[in-house]
C-alpha atoms as a PDB file:
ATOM      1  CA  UNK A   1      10.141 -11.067  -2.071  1.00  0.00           C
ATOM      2  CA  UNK A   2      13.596 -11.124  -3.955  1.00  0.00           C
ATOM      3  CA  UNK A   3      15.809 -10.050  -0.629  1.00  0.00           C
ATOM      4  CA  UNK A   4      17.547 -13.587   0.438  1.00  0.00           C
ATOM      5  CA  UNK A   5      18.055 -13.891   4.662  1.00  0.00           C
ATOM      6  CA  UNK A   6      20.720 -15.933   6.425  1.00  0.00           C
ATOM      7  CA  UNK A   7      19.718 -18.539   8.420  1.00  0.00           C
ATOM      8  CA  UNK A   8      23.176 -18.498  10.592  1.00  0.00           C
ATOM      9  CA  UNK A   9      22.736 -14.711  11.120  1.00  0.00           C
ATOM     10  CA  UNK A  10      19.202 -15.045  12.345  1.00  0.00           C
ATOM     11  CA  UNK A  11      19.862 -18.140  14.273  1.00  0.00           C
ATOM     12  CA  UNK A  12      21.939 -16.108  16.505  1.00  0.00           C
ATOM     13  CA  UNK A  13      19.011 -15.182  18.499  1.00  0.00           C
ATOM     14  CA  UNK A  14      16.653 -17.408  18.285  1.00  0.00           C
ATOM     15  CA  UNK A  15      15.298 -17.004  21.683  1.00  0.00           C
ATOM     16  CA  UNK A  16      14.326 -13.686  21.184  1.00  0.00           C
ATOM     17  CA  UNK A  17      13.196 -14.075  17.220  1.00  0.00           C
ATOM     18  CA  UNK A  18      10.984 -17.508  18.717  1.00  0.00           C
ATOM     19  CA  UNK A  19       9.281 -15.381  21.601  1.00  0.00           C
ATOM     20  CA  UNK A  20       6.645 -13.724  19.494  1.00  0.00           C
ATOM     21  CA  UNK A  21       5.667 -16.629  17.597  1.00  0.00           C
ATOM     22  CA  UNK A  22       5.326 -18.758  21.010  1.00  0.00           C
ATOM     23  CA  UNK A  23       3.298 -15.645  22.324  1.00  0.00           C
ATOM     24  CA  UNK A  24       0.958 -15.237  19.267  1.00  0.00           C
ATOM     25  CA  UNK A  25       0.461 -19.068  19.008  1.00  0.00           C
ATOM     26  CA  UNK A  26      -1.301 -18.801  22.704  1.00  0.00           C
ATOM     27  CA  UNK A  27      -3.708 -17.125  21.698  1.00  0.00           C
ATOM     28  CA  UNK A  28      -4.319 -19.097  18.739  1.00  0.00           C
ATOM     29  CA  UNK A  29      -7.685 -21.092  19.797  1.00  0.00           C
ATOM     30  CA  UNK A  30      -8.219 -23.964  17.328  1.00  0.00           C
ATOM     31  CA  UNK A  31      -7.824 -27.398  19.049  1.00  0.00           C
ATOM     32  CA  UNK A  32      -7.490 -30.252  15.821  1.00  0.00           C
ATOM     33  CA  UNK A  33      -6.661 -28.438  12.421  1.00  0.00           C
ATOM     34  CA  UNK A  34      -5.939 -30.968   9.689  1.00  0.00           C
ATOM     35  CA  UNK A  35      -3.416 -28.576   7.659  1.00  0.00           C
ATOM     36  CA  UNK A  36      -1.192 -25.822   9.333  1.00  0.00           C
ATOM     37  CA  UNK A  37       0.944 -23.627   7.094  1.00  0.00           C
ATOM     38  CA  UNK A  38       3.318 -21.390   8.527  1.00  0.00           C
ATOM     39  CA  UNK A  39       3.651 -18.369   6.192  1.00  0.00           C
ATOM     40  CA  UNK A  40       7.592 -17.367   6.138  1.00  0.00           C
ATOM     41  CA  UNK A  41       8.423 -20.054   8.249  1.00  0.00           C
ATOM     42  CA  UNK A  42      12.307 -18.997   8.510  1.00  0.00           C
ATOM     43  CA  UNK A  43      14.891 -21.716  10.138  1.00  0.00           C
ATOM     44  CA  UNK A  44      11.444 -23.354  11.512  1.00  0.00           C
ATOM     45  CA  UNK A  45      11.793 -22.310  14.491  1.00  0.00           C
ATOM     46  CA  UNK A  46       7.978 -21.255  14.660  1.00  0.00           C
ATOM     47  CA  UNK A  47       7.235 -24.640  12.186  1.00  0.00           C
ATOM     48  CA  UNK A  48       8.657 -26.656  15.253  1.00  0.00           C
ATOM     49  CA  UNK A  49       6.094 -24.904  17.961  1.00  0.00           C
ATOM     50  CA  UNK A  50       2.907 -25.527  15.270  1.00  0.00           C
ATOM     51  CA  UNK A  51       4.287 -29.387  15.166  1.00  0.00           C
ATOM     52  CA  UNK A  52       4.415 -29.287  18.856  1.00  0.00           C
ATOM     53  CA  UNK A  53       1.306 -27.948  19.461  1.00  0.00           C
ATOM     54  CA  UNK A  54      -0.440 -29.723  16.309  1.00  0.00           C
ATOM     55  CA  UNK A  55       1.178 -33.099  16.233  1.00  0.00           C
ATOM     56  CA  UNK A  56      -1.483 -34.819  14.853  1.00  0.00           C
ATOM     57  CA  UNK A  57      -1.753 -31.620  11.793  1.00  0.00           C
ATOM     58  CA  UNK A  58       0.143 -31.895   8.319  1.00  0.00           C
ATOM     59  CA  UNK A  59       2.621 -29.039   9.255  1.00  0.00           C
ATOM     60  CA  UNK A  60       3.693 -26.993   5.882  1.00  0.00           C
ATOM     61  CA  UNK A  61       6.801 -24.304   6.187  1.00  0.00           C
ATOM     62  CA  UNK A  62       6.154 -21.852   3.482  1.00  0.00           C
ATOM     63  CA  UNK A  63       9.383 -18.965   2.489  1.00  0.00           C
ATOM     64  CA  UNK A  64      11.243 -17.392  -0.064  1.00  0.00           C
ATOM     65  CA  UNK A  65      14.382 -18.061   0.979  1.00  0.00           C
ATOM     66  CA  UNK A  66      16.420 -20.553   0.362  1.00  0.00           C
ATOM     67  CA  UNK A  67      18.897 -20.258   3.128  1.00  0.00           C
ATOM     68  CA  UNK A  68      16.032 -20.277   5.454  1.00  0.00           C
ATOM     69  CA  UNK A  69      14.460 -23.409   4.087  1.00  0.00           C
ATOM     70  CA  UNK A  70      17.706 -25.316   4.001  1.00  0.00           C
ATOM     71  CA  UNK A  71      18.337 -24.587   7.396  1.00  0.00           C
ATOM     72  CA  UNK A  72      14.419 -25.556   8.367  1.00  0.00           C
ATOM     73  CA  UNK A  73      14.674 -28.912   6.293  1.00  0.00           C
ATOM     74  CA  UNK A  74      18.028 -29.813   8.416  1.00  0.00           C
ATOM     75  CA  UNK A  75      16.420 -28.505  11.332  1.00  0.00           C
ATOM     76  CA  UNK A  76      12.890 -30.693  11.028  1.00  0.00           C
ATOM     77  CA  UNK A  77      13.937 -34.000   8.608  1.00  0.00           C
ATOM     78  CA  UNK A  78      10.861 -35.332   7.029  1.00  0.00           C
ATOM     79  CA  UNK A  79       8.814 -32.417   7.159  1.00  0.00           C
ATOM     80  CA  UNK A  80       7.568 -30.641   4.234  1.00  0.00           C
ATOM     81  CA  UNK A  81       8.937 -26.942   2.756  1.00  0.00           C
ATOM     82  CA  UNK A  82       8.081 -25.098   0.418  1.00  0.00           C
ATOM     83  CA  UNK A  83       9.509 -22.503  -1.048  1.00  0.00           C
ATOM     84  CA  UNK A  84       7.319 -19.470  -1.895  1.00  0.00           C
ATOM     85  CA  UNK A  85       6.852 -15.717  -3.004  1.00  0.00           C
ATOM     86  CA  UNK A  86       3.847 -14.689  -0.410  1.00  0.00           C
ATOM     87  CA  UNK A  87       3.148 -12.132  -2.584  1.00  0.00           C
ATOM     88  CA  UNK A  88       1.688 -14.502  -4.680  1.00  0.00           C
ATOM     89  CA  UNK A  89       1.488 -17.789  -3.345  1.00  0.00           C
ATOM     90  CA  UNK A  90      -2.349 -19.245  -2.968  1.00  0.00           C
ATOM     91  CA  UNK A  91      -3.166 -22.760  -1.338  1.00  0.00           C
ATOM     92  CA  UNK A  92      -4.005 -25.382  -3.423  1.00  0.00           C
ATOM     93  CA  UNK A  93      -5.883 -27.577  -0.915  1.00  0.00           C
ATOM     94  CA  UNK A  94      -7.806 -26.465   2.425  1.00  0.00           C
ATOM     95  CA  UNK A  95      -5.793 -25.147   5.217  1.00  0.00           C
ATOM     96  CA  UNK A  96      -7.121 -25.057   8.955  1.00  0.00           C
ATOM     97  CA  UNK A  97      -4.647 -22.635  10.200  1.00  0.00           C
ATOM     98  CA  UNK A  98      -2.496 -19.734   8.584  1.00  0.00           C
ATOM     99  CA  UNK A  99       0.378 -19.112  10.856  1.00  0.00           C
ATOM    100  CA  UNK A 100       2.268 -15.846  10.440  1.00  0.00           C
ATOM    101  CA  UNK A 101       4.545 -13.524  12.506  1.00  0.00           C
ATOM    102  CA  UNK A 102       6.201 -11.095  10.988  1.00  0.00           C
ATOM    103  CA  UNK A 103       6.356 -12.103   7.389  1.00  0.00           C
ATOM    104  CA  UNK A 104       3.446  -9.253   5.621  1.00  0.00           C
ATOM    105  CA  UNK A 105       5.949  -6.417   6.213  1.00  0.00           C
ATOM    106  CA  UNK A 106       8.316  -7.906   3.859  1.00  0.00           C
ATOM    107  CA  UNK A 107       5.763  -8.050   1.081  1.00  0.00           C
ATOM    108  CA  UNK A 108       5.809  -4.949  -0.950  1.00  0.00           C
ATOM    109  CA  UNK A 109       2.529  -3.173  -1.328  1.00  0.00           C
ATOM    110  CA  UNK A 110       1.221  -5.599   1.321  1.00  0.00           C
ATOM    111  CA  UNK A 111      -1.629  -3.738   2.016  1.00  0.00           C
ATOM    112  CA  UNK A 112      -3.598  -4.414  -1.169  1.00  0.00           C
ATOM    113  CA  UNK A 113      -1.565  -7.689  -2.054  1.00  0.00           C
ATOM    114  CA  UNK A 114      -2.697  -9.622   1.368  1.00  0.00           C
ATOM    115  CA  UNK A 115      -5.788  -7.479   1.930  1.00  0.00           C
ATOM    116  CA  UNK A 116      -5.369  -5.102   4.654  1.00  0.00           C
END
């Protein structure tokens, strides 16, 4: 993904962009993961609801942008981003939970790159 987002221009509703991730965590039913990664994690605004809900789970922001992850590193100080082409990216270690709201459309050909 070569397209770069602004964090300031996305920030400007953050209610409304943080809804769906609150909504899709609820129905997320693991109780203890070890390793969360939140695949295109933005400003980490959805990193901040995994780390509230996991507290006790290494929490990983994963994007491409590096507005996004700039604004996410200022936004969540100590925590760990990464920055990332999904297209491509793989995990090196075990992860629990994969985290991801609407981040696969941006993938080109995502389909057969992400398997569905």
């Amino acid at each position: 993904m070569s397209q770069d987002w602004s964090a300031r221009q996305y920030l400007k509703f953050e209610d409304e962009r943080t809804r769906p991730p609150r909504d899709l965590l609820a129905q997320v039913p693991l109780q203890s993961p070890c390793r969360v990664v939140d695949l295109g994690c933005g400003p980490g605004n959805s990193t901040e609801l995994l780390i509230a809900r996991y507290p006790q789970a290494e929490v990983i922001g994963l994007d491409s942008s590096p507005d996004m992850l700039r604004q996410a590193r200022e936004r969540l100080p100590g925590r760990t981003f990464v920055s990332g082409d999904l297209a491509s990216w793989s995990p090196q270690e075990r992860i629990d939970l994969l985290f991801a709201n609407a981040v696969f459309q941006w993938v080109p050909d995502h389909p057969a790159c992400c398997g569905g």
